[in-house]
C-alpha atoms as a PDB file:
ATOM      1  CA  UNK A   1     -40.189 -45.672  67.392  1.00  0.00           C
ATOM      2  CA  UNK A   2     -36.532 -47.729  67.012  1.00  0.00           C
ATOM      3  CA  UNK A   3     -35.346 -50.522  68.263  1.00  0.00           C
ATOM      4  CA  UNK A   4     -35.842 -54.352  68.259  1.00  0.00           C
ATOM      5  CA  UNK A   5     -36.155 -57.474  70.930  1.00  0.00           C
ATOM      6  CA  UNK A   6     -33.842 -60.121  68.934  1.00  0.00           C
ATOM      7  CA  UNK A   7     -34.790 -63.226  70.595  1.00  0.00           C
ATOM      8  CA  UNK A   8     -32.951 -66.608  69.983  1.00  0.00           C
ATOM      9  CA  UNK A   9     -32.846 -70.028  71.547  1.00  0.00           C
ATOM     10  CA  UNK A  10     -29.737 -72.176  72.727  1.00  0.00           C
ATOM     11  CA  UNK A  11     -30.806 -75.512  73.892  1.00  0.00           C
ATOM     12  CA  UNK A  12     -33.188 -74.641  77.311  1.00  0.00           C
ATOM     13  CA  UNK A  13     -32.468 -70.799  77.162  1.00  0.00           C
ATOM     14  CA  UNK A  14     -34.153 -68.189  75.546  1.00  0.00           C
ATOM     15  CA  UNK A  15     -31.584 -65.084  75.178  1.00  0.00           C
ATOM     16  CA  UNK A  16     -33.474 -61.742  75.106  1.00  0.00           C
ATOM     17  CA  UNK A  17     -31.452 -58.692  73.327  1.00  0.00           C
ATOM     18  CA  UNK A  18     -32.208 -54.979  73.934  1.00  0.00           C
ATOM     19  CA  UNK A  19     -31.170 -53.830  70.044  1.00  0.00           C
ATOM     20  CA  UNK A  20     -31.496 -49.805  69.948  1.00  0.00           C
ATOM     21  CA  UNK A  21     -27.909 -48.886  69.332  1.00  0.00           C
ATOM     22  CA  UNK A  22     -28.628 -45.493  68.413  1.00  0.00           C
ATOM     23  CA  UNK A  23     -30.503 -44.661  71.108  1.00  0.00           C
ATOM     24  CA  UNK A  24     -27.928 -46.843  73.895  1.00  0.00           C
ATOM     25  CA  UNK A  25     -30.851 -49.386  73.860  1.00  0.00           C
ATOM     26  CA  UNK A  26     -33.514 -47.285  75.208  1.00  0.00           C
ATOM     27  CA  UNK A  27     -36.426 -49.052  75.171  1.00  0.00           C
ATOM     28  CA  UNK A  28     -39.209 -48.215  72.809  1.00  0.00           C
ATOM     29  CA  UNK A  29     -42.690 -48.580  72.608  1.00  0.00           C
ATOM     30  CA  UNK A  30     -42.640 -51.409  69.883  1.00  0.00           C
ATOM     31  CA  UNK A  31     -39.907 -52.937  72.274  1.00  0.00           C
ATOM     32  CA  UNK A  32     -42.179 -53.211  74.995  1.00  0.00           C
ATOM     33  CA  UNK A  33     -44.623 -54.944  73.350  1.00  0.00           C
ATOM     34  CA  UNK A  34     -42.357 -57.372  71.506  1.00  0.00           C
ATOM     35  CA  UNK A  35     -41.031 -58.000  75.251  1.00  0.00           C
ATOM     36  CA  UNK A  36     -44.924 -58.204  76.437  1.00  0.00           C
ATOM     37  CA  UNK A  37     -45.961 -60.535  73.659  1.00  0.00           C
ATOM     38  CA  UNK A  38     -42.231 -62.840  74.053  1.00  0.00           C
ATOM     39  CA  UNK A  39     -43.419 -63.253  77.956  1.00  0.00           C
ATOM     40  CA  UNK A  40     -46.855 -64.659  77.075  1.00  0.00           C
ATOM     41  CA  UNK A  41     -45.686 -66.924  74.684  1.00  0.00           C
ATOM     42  CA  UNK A  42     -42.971 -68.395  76.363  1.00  0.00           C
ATOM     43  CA  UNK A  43     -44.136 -68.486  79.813  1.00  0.00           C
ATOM     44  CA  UNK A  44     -46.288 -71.581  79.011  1.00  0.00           C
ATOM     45  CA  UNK A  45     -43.298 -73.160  76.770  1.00  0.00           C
ATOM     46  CA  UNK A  46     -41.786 -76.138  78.786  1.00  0.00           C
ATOM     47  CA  UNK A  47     -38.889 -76.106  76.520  1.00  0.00           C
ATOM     48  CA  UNK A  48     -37.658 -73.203  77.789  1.00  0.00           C
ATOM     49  CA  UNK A  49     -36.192 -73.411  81.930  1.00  0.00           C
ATOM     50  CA  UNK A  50     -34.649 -69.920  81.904  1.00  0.00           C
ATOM     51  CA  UNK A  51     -34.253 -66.558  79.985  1.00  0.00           C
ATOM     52  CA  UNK A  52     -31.410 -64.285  79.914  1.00  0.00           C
ATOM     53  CA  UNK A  53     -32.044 -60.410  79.016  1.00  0.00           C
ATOM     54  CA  UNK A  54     -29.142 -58.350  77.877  1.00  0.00           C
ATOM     55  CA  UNK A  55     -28.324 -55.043  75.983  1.00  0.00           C
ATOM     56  CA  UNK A  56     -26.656 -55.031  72.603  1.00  0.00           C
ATOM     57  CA  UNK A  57     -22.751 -53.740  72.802  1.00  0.00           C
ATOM     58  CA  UNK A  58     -21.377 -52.579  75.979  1.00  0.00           C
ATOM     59  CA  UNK A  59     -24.912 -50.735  77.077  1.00  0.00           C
ATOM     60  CA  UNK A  60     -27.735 -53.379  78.893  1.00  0.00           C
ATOM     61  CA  UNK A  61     -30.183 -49.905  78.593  1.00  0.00           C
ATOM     62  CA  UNK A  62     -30.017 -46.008  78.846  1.00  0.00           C
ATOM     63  CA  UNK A  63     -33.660 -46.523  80.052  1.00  0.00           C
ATOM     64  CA  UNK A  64     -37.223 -45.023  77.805  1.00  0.00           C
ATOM     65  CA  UNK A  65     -36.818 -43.493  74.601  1.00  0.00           C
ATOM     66  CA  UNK A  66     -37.913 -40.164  75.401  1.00  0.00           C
ATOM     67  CA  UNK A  67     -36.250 -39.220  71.932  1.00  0.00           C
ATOM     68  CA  UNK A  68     -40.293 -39.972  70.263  1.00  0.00           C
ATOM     69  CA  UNK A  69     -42.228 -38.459  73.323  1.00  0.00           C
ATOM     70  CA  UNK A  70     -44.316 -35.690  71.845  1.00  0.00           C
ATOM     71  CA  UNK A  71     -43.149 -36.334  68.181  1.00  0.00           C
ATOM     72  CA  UNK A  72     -45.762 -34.965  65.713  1.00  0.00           C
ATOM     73  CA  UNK A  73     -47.762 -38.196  65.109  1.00  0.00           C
ATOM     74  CA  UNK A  74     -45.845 -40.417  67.956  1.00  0.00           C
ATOM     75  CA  UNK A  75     -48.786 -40.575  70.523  1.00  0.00           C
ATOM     76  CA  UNK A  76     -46.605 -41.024  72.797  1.00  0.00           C
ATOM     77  CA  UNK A  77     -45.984 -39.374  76.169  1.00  0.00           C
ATOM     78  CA  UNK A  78     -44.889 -40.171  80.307  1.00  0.00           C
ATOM     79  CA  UNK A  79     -48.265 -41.172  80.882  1.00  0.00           C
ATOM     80  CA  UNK A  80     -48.499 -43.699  77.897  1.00  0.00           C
ATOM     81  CA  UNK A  81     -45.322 -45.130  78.230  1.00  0.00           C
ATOM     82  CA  UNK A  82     -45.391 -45.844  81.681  1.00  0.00           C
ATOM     83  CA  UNK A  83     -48.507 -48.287  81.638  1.00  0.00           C
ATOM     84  CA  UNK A  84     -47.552 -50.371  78.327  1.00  0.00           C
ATOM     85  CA  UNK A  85     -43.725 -50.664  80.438  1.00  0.00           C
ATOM     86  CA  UNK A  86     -45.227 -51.555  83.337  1.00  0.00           C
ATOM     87  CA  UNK A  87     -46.996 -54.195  81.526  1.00  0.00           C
ATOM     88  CA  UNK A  88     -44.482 -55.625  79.904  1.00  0.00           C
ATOM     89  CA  UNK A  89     -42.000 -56.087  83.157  1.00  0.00           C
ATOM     90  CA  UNK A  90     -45.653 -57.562  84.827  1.00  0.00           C
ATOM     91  CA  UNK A  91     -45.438 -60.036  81.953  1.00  0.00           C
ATOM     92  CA  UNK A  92     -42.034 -61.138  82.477  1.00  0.00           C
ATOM     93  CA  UNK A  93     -42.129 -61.352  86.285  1.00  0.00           C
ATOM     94  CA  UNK A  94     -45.386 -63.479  85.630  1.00  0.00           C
ATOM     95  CA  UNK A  95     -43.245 -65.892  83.984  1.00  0.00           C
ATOM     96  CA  UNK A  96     -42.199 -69.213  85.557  1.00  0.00           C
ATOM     97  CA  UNK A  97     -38.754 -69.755  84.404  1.00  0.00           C
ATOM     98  CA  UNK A  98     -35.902 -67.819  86.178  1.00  0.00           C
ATOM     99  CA  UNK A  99     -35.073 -64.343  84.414  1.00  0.00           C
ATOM    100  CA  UNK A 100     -31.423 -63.442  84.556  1.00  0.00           C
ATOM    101  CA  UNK A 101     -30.378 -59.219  82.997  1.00  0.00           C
ATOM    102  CA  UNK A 102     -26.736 -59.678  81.864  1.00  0.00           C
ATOM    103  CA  UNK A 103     -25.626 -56.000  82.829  1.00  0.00           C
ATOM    104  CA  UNK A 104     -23.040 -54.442  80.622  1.00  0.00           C
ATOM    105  CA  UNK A 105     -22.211 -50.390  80.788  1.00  0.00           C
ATOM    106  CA  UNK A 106     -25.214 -48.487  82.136  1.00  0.00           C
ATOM    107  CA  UNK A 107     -28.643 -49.997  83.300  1.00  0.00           C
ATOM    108  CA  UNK A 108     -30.793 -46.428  83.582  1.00  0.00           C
ATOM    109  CA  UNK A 109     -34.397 -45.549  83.859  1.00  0.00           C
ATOM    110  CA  UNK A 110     -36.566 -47.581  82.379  1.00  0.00           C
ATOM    111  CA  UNK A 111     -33.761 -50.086  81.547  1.00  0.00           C
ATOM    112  CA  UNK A 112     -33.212 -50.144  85.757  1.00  0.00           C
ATOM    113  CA  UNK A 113     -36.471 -51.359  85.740  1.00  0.00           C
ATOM    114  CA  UNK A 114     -36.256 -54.188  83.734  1.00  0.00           C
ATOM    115  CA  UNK A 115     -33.582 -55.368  85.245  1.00  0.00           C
ATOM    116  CA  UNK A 116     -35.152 -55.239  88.836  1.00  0.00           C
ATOM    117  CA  UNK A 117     -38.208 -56.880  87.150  1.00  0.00           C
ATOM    118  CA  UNK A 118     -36.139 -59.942  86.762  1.00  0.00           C
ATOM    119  CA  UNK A 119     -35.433 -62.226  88.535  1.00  0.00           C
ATOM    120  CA  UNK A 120     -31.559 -62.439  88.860  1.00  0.00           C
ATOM    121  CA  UNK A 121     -28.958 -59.626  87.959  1.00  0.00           C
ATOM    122  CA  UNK A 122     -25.412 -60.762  86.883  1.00  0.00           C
ATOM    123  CA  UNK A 123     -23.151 -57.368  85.506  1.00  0.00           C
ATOM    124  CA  UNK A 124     -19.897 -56.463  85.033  1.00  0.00           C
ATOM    125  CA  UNK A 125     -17.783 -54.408  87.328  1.00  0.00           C
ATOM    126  CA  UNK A 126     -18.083 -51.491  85.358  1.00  0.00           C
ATOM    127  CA  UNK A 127     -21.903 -51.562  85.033  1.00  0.00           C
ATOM    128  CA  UNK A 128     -23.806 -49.247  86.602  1.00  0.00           C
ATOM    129  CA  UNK A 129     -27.172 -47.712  87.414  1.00  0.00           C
ATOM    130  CA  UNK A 130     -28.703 -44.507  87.839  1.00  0.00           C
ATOM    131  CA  UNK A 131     -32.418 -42.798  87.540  1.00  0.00           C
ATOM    132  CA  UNK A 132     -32.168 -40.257  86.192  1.00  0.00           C
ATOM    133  CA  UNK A 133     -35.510 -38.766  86.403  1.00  0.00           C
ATOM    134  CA  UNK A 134     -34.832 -35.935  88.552  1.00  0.00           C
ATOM    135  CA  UNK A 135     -32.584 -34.240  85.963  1.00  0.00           C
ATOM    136  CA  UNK A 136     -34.917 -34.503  83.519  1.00  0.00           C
ATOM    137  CA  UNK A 137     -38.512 -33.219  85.639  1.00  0.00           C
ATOM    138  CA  UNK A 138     -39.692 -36.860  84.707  1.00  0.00           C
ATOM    139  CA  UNK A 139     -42.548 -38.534  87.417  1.00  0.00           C
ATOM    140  CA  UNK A 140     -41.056 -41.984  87.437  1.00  0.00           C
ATOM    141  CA  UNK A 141     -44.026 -44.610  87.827  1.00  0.00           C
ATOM    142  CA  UNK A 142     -44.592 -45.718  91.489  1.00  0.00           C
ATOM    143  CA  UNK A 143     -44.998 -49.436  90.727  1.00  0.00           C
ATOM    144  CA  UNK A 144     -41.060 -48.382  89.073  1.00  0.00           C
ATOM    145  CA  UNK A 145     -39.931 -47.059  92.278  1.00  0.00           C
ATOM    146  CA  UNK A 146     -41.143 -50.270  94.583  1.00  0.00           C
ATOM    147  CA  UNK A 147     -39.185 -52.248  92.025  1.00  0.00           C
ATOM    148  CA  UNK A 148     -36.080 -50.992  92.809  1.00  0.00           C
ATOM    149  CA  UNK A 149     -36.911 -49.994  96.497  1.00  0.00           C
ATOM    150  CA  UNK A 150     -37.690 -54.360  96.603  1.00  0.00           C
ATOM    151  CA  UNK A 151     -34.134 -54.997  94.660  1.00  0.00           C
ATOM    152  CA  UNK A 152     -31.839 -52.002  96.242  1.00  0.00           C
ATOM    153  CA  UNK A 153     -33.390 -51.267  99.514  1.00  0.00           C
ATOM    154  CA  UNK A 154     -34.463 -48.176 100.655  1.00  0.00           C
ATOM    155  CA  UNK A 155     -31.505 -46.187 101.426  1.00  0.00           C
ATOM    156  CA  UNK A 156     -30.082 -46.592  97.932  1.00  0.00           C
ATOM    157  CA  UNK A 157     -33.565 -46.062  96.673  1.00  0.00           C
ATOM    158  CA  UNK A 158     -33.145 -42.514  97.908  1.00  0.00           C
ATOM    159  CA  UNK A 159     -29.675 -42.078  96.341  1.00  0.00           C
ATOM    160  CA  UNK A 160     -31.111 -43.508  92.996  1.00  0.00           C
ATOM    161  CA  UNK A 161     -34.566 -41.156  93.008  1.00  0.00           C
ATOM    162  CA  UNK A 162     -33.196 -38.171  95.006  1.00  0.00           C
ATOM    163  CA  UNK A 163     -30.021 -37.568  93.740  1.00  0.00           C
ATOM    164  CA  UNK A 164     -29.818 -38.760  90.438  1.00  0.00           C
ATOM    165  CA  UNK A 165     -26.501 -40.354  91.669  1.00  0.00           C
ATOM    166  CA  UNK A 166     -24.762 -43.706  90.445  1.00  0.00           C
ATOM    167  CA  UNK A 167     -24.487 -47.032  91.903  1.00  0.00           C
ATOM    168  CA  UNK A 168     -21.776 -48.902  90.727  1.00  0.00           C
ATOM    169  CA  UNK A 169     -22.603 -52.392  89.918  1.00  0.00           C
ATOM    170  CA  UNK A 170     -19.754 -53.604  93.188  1.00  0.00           C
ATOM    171  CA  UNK A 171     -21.821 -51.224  95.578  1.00  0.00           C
ATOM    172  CA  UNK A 172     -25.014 -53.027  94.148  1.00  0.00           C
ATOM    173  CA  UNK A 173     -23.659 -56.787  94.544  1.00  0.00           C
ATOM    174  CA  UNK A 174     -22.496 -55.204  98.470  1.00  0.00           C
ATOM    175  CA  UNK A 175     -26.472 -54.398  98.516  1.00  0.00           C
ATOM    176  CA  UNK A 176     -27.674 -57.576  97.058  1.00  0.00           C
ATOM    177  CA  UNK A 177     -29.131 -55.961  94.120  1.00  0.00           C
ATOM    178  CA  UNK A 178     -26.840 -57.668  91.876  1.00  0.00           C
ATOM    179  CA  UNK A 179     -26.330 -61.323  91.978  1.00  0.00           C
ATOM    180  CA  UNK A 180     -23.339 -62.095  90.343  1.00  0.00           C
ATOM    181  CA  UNK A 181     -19.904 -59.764  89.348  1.00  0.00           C
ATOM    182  CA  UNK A 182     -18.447 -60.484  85.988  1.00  0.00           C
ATOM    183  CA  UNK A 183     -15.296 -58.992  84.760  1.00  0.00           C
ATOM    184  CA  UNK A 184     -15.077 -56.952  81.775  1.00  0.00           C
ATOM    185  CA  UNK A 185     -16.678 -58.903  79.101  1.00  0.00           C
ATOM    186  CA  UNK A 186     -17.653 -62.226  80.771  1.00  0.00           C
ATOM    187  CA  UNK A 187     -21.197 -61.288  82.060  1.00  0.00           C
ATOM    188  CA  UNK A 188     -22.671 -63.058  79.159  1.00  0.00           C
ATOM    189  CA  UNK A 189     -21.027 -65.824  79.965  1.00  0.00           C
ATOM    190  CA  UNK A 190     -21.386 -65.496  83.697  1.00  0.00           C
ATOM    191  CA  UNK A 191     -25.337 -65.145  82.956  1.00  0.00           C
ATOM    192  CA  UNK A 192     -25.231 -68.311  80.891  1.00  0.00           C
ATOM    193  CA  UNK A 193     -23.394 -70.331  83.568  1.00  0.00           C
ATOM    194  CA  UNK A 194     -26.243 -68.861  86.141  1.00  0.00           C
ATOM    195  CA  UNK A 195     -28.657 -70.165  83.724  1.00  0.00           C
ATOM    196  CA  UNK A 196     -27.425 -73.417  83.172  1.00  0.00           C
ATOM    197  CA  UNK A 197     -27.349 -73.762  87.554  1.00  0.00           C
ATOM    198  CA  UNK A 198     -31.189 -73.615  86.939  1.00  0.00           C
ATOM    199  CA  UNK A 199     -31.541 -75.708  84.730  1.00  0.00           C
ATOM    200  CA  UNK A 200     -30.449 -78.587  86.534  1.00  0.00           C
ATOM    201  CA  UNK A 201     -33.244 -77.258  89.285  1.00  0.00           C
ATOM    202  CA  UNK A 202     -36.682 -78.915  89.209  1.00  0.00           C
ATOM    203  CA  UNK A 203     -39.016 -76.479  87.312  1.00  0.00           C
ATOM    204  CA  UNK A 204     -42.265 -76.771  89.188  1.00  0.00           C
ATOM    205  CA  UNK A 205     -40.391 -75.886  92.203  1.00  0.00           C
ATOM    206  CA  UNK A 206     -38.774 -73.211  90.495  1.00  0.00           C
ATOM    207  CA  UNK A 207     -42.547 -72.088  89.633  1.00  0.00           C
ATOM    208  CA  UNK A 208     -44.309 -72.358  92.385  1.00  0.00           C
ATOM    209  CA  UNK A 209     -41.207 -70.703  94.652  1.00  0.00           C
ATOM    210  CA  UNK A 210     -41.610 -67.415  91.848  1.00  0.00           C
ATOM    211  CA  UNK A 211     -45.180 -67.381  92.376  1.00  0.00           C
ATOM    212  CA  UNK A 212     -44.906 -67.361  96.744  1.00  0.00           C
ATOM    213  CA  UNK A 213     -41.629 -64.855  96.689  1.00  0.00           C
ATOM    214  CA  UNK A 214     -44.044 -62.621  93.972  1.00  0.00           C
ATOM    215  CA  UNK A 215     -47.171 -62.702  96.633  1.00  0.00           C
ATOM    216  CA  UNK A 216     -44.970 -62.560  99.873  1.00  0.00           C
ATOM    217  CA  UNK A 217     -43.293 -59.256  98.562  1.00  0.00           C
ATOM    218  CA  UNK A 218     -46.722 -57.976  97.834  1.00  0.00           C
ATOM    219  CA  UNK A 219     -47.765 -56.314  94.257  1.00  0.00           C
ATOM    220  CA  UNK A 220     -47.986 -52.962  95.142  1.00  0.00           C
ATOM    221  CA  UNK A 221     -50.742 -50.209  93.765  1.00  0.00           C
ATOM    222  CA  UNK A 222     -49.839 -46.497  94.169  1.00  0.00           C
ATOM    223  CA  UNK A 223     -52.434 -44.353  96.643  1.00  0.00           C
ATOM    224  CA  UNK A 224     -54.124 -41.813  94.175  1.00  0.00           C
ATOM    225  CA  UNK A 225     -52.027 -39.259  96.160  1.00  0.00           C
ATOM    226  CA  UNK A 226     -49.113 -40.580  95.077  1.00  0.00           C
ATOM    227  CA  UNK A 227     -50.686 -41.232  90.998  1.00  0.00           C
ATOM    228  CA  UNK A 228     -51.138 -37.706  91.132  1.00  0.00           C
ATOM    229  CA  UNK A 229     -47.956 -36.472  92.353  1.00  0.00           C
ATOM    230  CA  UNK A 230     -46.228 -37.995  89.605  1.00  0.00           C
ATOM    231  CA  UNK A 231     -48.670 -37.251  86.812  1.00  0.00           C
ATOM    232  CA  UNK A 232     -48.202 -33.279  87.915  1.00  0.00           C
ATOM    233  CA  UNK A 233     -44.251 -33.775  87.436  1.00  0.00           C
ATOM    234  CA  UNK A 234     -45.298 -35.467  83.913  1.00  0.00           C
ATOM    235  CA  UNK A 235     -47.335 -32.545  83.291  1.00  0.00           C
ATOM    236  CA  UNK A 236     -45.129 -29.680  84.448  1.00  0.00           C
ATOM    237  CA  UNK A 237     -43.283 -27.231  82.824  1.00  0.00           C
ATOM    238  CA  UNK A 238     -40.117 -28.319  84.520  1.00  0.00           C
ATOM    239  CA  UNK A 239     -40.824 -31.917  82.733  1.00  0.00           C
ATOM    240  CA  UNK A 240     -40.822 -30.224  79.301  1.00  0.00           C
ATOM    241  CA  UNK A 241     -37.485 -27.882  80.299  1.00  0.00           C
ATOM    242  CA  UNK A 242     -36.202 -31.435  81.092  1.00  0.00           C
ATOM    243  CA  UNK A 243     -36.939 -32.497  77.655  1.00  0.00           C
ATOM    244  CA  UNK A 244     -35.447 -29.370  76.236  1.00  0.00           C
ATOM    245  CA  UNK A 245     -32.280 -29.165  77.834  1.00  0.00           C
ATOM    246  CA  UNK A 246     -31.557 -33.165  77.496  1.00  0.00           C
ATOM    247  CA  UNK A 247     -32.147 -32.475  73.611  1.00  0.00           C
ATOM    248  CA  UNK A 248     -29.631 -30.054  74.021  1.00  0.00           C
ATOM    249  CA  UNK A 249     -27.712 -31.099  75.578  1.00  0.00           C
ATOM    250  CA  UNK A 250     -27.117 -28.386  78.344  1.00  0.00           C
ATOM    251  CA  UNK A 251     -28.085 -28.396  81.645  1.00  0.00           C
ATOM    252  CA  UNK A 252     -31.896 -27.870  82.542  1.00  0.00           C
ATOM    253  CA  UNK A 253     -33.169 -25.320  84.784  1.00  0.00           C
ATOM    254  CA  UNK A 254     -35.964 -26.268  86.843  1.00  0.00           C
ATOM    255  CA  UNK A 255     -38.280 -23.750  88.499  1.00  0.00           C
ATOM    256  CA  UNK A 256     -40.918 -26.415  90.630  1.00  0.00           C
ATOM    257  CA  UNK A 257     -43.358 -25.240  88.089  1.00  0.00           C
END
């Protein structure tokens, strides 16, 4: 699979880049466990108050790289992916210092999840973000879903899962799901001068406040109802015309089959 987490240090911030430029910084398998493994090792480094994720270039993430499910060899599929990305965004949530996703261009899919899973969102005006499973046939992982149901709210929620529509990043700061605006170009620097706020906060509070907000909004499991409902879209033959048409690049025709 492609892509790379580049991962560099400025004083008290760790800055976290999403580097798949071929692929709009979809985010691989080998990503998500460079991101997994980053969490657990920093999470216990005092050193570090606060981490800032962001995409390379003017994309933050066009979401999973379906481009290697089902390769000859890949071993990878819907139903892989989704519990090595779910751990990964459990690893950085678990993590004591503040998370900030510097949004550039389009935060989608998988990448919409990351950016939920942290725990500030600063992104230019022109951002965006969108699911797009339901173009594709894709069953988008429950524990997904109440990420951005927590961040957006339930009536965007719909919009997002139902529609396949856009939310512009000004809608989203109207909704609370994004933190901070930026203006073309500055949300680097607008997610650096969030990040330097924190770090004149006392950590311990900081740490103990993550871990009450993380138990008062509840970690929630999916009913097997609802497990199974989404493994049958992974599994359908709609999922696979998905696949096909995206590939190329025409629209898909879905049957409910």
């Amino acid at each position: 699979m492609s892509g790379t987490l580049d991962i560099r240090r400025d004083g008290q911030i760790a800055f976290v880049t999403l580097s798949n430029p071929a692929r709009r910084n979809a985010l691989s398998a080998g990503m998500l466990e460079a991101l997994k493994a980053f969490a657990a090792e920093t999470a216990p480094d005092r050193a570090v108050r606060a981490v800032v994720v962001a995409g390379e270039g003017a994309t933050f993430s066009a979401g999973a790289d379906i481009g290697g499910f089902d390769a000859p060899g890949a071993g990878l599929r819907a139903e892989t992916y989704d519990p090595l990305l779910e751990q990964a965004l459990a690893a950085l949530e678990a993590m004591p210092q503040p998370t900030i996703a510097a949004i550039a261009g389009p935060c989608m899919g998988a990448g919409a999840a990351l950016a939920t899973a942290c725990d500030f969102r600063v992104a230019e005006d022109s951002a965006f973000f969108a699911i797009p499973a339901a173009r594709l046939g894709l069953g988008y992982d429950p524990r997904g879903v109440a990420r951005i149901v927590r961040a957006f709210g339930d009536p965007a929620a719909r919009e997002l899962f139902l529609l396949a529509e856009r939310i512009s990043a000004p809608r989203a700061h109207q909704l609370g799901a994004v933190h901070r605006l930026a203006n073309e170009g500055g949300v680097m620097a607008a997610a650096e001068t969030l990040a330097e706020v924190t770090l004149t906060r006392a950590p311990l509070t900081i740490a103990a406040a993550k871990a009450a907000l993380a138990e008062a909004s509840g970690t929630y499991e999916p009913s097997p109802r609802v497990r199974a409902l989404s493994g049958a879209a992974d599994a359908s033959a709609d999922y696979a015309e998905g696949r096909a048409a995206f590939a190329e690049k025409r629209p898909p025709v879905f049957t409910g089959g």
